[in-house]
Protein backbone atom coordinates (compact mmCIF):
# COMPACT_ATOMS: atom_id res chain seq x y z
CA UNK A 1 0.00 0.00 0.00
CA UNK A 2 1.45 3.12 -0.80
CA UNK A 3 1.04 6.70 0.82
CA UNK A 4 0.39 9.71 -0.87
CA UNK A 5 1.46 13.11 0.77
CA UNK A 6 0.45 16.35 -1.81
CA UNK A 7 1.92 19.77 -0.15
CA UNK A 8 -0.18 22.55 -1.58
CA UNK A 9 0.50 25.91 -2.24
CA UNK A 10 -1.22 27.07 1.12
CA UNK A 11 0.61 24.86 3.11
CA UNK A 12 -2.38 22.20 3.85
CA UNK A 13 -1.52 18.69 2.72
CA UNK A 14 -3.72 15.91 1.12
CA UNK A 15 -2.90 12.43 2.25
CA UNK A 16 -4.48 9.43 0.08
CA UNK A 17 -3.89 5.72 -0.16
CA UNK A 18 -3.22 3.48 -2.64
CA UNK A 19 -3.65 -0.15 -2.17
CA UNK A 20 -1.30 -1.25 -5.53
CA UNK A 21 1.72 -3.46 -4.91
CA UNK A 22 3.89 -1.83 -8.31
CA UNK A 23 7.28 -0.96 -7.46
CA UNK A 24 7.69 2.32 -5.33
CA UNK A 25 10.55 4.06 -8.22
CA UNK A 26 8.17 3.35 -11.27
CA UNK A 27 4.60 4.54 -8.84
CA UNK A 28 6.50 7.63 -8.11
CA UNK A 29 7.63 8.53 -11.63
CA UNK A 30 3.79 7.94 -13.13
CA UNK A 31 2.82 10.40 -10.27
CA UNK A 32 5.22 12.59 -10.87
CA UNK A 33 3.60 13.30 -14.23
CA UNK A 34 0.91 15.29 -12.81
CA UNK A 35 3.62 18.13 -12.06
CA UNK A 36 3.79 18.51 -15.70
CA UNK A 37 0.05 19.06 -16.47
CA UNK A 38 -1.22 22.33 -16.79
CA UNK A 39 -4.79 21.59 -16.32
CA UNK A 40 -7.01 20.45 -13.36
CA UNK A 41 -6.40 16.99 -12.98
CA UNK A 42 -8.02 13.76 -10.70
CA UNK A 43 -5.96 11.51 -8.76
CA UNK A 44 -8.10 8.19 -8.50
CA UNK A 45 -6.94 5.86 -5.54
CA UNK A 46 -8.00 3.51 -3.31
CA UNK A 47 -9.02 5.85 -0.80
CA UNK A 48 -11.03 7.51 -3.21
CA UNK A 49 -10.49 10.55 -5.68
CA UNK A 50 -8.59 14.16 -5.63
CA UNK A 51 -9.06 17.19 -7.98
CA UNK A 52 -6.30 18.98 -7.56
CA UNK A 53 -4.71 21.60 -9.94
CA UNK A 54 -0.65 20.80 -10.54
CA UNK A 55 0.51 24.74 -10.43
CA UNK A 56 -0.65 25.00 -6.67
CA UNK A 57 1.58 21.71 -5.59
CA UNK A 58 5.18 22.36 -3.95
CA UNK A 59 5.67 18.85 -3.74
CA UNK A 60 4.74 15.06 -3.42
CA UNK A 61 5.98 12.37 -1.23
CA UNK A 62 5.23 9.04 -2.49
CA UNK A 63 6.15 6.27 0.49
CA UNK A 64 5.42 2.36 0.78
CA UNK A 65 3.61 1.61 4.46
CA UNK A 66 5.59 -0.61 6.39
CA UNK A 67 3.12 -3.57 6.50
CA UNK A 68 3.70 -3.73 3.12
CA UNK A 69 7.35 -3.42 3.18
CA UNK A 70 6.87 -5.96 6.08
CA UNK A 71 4.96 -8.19 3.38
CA UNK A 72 7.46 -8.17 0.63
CA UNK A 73 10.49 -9.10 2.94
CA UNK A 74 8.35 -11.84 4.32
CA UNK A 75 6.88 -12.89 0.97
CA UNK A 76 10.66 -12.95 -0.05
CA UNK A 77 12.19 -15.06 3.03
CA UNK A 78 9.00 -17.91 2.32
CA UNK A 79 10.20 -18.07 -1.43
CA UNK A 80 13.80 -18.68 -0.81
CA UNK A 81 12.84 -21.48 1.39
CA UNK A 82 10.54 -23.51 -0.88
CA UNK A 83 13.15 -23.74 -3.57
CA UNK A 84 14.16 -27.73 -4.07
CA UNK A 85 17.26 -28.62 -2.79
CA UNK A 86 18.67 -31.80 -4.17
CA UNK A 87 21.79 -33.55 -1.99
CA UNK A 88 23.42 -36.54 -2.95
């Protein structure tokens, strides 16, 4: 799940959810695209949907919650130890 910090213009900040399990870099860049828009746009996440206009953002933070970090090192320990291990 990732988290979804928007810092306005007028210093109040819009926090949103995303339950999608893509890879933090490449979730970032595709939001990052917004900054380039010049129009009113709509952010559509799991927590539900923001219209926000880009030129009134300072900045957005883009971070993974730790149960999901938690999840993926987890998910990754259980797959190294069902791999077959022949021994002669």
């Amino acid at each position: 799940m990732k988290k979804i910090v928007i810092y306005q213009e007028n210093s109040e900040t819009l926090t949103l959810l995303d339950n999608d399990d893509s890879d933090i870099n490449l979730y970032s860049k595709e939001i990052s695209k917004i900054l380039e828009l010049s129009k009113v746009c709509i952010i559509s996440t799991t927590s539900g949907n923001a219209v926000i206009k880009p030129s009134k953002i300072k900045s957005i933070l883009v971070s993974e919650l730790l149960d999901n970090i938690n999840k993926k090192i987890k998910k990754g320990i259980t797959s190294d130890d069902t791999k077959d291990v022949i021994k002669d």
